[in-house]
PDB file of N, CA and C in Angstrom:
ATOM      1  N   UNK A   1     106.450  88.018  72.711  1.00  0.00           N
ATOM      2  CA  UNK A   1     105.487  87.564  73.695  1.00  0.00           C
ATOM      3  C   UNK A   1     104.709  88.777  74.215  1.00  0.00           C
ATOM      4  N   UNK A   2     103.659  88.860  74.394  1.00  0.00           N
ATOM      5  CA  UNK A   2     102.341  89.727  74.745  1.00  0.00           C
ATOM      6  C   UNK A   2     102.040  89.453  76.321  1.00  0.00           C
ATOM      7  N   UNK A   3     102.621  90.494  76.930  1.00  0.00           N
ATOM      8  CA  UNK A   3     102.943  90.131  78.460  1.00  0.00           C
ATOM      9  C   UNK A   3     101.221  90.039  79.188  1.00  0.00           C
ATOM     10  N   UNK A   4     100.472  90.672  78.895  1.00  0.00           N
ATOM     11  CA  UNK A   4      98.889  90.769  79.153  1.00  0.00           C
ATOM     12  C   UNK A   4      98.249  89.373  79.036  1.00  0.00           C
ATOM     13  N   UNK A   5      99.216  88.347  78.504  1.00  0.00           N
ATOM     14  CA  UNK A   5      98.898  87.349  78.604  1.00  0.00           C
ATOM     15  C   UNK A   5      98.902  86.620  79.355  1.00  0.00           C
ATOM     16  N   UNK A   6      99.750  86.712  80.368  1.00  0.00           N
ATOM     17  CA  UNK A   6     100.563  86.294  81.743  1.00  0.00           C
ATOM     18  C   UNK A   6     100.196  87.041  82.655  1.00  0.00           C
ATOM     19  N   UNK A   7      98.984  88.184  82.600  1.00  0.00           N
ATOM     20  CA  UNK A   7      98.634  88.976  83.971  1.00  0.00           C
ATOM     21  C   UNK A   7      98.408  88.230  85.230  1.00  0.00           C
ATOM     22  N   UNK A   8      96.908  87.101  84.900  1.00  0.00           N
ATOM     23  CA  UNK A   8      96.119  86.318  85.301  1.00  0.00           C
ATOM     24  C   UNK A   8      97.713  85.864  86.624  1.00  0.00           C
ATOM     25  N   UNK A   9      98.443  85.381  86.358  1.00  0.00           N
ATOM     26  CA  UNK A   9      99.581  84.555  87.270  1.00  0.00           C
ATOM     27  C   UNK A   9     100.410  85.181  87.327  1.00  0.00           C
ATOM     28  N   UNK A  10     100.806  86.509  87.359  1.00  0.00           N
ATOM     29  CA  UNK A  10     101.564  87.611  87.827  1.00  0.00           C
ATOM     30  C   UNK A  10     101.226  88.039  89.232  1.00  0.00           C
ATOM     31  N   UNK A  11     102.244  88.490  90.232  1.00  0.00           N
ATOM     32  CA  UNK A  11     102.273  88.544  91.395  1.00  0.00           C
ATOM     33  C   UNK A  11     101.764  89.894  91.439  1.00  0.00           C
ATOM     34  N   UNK A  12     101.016  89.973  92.225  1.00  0.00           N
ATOM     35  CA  UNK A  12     100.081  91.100  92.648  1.00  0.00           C
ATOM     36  C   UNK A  12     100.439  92.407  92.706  1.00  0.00           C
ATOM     37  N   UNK A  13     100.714  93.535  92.333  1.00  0.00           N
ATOM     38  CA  UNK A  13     101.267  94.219  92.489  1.00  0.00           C
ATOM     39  C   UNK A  13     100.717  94.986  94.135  1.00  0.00           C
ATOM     40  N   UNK A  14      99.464  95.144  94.071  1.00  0.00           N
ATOM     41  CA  UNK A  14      98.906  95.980  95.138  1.00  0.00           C
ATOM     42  C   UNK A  14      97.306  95.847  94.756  1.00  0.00           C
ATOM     43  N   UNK A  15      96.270  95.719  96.134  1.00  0.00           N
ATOM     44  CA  UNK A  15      95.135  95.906  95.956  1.00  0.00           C
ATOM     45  C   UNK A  15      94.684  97.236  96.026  1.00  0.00           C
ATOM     46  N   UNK A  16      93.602  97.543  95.282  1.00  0.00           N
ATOM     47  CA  UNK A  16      92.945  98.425  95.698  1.00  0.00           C
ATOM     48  C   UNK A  16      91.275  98.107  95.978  1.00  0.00           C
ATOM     49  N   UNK A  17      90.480  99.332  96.798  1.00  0.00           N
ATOM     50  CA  UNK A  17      89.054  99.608  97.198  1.00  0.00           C
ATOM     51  C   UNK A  17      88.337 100.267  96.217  1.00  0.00           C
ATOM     52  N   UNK A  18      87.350  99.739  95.394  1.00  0.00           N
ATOM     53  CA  UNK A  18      86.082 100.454  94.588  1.00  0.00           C
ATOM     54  C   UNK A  18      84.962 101.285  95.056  1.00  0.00           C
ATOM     55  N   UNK A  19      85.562 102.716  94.397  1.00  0.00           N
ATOM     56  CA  UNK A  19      85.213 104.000  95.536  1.00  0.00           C
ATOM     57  C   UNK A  19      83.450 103.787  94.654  1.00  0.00           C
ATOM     58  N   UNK A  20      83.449 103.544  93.418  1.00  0.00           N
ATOM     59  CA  UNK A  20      82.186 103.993  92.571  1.00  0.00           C
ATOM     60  C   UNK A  20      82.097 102.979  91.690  1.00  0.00           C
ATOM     61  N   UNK A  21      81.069 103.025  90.714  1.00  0.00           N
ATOM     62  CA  UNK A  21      80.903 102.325  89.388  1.00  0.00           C
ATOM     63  C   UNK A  21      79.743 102.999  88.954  1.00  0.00           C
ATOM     64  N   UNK A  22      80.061 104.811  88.999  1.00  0.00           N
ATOM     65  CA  UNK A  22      79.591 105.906  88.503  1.00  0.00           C
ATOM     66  C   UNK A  22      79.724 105.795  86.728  1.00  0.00           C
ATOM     67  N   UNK A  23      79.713 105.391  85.583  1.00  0.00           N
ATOM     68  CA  UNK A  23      80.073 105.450  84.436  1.00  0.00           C
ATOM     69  C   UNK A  23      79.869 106.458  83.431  1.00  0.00           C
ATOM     70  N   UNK A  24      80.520 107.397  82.607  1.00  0.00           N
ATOM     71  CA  UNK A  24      79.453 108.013  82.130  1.00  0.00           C
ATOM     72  C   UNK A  24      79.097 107.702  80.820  1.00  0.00           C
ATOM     73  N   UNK A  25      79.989 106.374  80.308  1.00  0.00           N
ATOM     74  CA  UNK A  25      80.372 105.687  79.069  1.00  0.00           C
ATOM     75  C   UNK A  25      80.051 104.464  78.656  1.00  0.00           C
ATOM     76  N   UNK A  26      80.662 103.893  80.235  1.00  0.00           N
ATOM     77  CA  UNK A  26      80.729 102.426  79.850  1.00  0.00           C
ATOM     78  C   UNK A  26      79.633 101.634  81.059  1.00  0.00           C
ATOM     79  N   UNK A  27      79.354 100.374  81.111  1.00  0.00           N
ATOM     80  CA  UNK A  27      78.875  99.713  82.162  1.00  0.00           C
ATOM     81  C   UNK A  27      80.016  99.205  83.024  1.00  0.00           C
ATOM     82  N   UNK A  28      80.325  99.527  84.304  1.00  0.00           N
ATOM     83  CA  UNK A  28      81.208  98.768  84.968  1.00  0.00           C
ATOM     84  C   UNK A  28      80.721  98.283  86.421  1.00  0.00           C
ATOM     85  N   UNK A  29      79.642  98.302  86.596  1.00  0.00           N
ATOM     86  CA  UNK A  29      78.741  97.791  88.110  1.00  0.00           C
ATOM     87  C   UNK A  29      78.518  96.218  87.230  1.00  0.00           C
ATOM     88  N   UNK A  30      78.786  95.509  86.660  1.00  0.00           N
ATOM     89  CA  UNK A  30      78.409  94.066  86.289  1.00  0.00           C
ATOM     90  C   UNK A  30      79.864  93.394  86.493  1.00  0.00           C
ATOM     91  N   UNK A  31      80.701  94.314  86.440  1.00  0.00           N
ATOM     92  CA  UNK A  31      82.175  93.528  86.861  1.00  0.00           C
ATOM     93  C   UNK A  31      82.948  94.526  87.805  1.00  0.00           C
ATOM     94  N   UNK A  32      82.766  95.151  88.513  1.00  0.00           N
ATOM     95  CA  UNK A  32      82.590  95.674  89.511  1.00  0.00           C
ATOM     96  C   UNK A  32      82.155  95.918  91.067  1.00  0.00           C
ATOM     97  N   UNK A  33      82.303  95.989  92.027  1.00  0.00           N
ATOM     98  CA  UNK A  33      82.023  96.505  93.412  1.00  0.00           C
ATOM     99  C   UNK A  33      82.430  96.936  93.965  1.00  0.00           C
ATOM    100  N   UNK A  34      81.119  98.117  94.340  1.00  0.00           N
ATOM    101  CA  UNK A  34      81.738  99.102  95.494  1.00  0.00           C
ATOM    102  C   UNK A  34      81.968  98.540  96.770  1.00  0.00           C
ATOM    103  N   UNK A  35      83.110  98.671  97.188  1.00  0.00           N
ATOM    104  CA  UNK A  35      83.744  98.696  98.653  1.00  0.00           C
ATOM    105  C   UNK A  35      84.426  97.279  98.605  1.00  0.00           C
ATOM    106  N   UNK A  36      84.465  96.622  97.539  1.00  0.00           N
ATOM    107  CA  UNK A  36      85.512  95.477  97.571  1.00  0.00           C
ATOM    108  C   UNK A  36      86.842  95.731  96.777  1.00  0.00           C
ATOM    109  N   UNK A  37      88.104  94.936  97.387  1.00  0.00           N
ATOM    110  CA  UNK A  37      89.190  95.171  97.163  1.00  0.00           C
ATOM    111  C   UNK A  37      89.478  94.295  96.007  1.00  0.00           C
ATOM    112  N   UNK A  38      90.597  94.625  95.070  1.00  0.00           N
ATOM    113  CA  UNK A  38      90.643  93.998  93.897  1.00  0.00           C
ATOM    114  C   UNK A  38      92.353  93.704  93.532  1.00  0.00           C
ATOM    115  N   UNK A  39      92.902  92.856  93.233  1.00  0.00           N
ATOM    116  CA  UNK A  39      94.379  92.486  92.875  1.00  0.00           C
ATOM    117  C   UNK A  39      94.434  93.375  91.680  1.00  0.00           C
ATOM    118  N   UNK A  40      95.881  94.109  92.072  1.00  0.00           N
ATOM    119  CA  UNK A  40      96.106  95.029  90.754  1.00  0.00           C
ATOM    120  C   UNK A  40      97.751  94.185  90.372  1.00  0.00           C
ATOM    121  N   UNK A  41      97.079  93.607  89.043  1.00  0.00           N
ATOM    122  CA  UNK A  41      98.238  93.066  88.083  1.00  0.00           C
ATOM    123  C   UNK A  41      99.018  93.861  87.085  1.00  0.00           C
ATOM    124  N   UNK A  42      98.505  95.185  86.701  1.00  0.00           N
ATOM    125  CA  UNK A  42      99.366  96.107  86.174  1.00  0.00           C
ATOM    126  C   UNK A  42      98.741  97.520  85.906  1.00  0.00           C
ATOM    127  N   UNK A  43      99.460  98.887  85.939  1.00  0.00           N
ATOM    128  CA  UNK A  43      99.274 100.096  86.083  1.00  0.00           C
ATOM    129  C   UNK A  43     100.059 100.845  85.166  1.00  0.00           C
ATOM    130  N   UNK A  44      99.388 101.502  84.325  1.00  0.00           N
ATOM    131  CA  UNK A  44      99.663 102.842  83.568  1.00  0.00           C
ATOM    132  C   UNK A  44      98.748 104.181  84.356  1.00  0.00           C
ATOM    133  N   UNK A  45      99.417 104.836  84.033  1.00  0.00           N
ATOM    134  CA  UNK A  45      98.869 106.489  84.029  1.00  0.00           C
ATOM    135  C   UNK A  45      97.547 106.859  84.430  1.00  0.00           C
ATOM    136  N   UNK A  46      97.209 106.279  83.028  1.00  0.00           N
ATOM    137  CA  UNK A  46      95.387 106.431  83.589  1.00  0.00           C
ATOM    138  C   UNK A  46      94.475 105.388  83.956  1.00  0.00           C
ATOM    139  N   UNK A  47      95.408 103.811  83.437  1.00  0.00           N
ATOM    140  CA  UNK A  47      94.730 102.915  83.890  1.00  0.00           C
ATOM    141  C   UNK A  47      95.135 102.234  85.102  1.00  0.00           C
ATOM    142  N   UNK A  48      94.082 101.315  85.558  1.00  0.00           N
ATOM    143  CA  UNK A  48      94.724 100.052  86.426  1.00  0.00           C
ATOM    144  C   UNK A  48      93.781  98.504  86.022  1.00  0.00           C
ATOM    145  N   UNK A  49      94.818  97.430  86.057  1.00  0.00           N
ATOM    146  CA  UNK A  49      94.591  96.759  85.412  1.00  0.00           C
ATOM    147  C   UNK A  49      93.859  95.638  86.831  1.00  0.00           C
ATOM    148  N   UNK A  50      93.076  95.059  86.786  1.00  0.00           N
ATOM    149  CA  UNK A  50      92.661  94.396  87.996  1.00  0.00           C
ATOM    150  C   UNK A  50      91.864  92.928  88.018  1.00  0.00           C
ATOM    151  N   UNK A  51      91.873  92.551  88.557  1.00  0.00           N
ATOM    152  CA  UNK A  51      91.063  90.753  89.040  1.00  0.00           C
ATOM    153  C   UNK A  51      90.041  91.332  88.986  1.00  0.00           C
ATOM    154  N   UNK A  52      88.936  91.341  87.856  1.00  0.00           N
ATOM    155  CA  UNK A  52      87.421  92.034  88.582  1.00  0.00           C
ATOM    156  C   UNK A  52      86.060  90.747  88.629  1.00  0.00           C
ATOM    157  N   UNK A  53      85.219  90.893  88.530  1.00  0.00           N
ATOM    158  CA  UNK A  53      84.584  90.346  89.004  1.00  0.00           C
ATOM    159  C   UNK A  53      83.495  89.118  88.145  1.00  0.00           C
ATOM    160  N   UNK A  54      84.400  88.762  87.416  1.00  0.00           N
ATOM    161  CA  UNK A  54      84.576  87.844  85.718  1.00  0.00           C
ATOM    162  C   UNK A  54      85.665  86.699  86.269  1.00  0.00           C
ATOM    163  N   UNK A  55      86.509  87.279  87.091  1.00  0.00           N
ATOM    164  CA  UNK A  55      87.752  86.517  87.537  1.00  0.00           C
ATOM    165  C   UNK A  55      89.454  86.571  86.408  1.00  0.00           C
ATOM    166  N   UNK A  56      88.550  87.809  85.366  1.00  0.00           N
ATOM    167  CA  UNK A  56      89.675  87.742  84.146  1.00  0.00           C
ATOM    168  C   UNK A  56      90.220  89.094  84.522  1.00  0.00           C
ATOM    169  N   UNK A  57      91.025  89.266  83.948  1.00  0.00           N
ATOM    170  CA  UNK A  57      91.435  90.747  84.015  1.00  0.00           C
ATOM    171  C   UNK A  57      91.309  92.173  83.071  1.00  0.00           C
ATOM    172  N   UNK A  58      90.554  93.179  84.170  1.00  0.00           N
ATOM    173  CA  UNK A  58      90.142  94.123  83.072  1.00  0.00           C
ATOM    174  C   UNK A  58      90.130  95.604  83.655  1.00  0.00           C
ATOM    175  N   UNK A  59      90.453  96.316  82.406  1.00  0.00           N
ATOM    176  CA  UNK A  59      91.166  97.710  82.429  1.00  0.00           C
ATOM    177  C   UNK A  59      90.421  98.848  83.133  1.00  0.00           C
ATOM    178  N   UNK A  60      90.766  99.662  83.840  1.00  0.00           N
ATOM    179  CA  UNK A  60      89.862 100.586  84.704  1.00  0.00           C
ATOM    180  C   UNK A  60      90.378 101.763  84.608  1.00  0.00           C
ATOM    181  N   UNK A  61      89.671 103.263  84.731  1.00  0.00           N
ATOM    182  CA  UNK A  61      90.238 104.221  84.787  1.00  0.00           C
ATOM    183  C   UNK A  61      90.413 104.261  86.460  1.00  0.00           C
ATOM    184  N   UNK A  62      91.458 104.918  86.813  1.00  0.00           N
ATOM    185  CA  UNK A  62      92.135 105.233  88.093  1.00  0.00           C
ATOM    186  C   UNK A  62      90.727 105.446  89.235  1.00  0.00           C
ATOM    187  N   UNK A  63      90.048 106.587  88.171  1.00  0.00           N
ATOM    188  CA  UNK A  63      89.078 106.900  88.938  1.00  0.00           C
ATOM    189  C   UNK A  63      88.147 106.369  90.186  1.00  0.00           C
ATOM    190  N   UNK A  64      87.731 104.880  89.318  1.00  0.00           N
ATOM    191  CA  UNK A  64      87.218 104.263  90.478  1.00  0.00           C
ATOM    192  C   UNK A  64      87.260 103.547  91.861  1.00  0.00           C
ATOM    193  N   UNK A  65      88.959 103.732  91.835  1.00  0.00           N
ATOM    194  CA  UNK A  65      89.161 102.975  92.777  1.00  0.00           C
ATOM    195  C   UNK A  65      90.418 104.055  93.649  1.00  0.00           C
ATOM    196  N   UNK A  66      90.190 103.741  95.358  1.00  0.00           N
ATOM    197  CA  UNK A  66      90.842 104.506  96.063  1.00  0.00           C
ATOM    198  C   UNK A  66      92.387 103.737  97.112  1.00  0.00           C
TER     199      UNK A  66
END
């Protein structure tokens, strides 16, 4: 079983605040906002995994959020 499948209804781990959607790569101001808080459903190292603004869940570098 592919646990990323089950994020969506996984208990929240912790919110966080969107400091930027500075990119220097990708577009992330279309599923994104600054100064809104976001459900974090799972965390590695460099990522965090979050409720964004699609309503699906999608991968972020640490960076943007405080």
């Amino acid at each position: 079983m592919m646990i990323h499948n089950e994020w969506l209804e996984r208990e929240t781990i912790k919110t966080v605040t969107c400091k930027h959607t500075d990119a220097a790569k990708f577009l992330v101001s279309n599923v994104l906002t600054v100064g809104k808080e976001y459900e974090v459903k799972n965390e590695t190292e460099e990522f965090i995994f979050v409720v964004d603004n699609t309503g699906k869940i999608g991968g972020f570098y640490k960076t943007y959020f405080e």
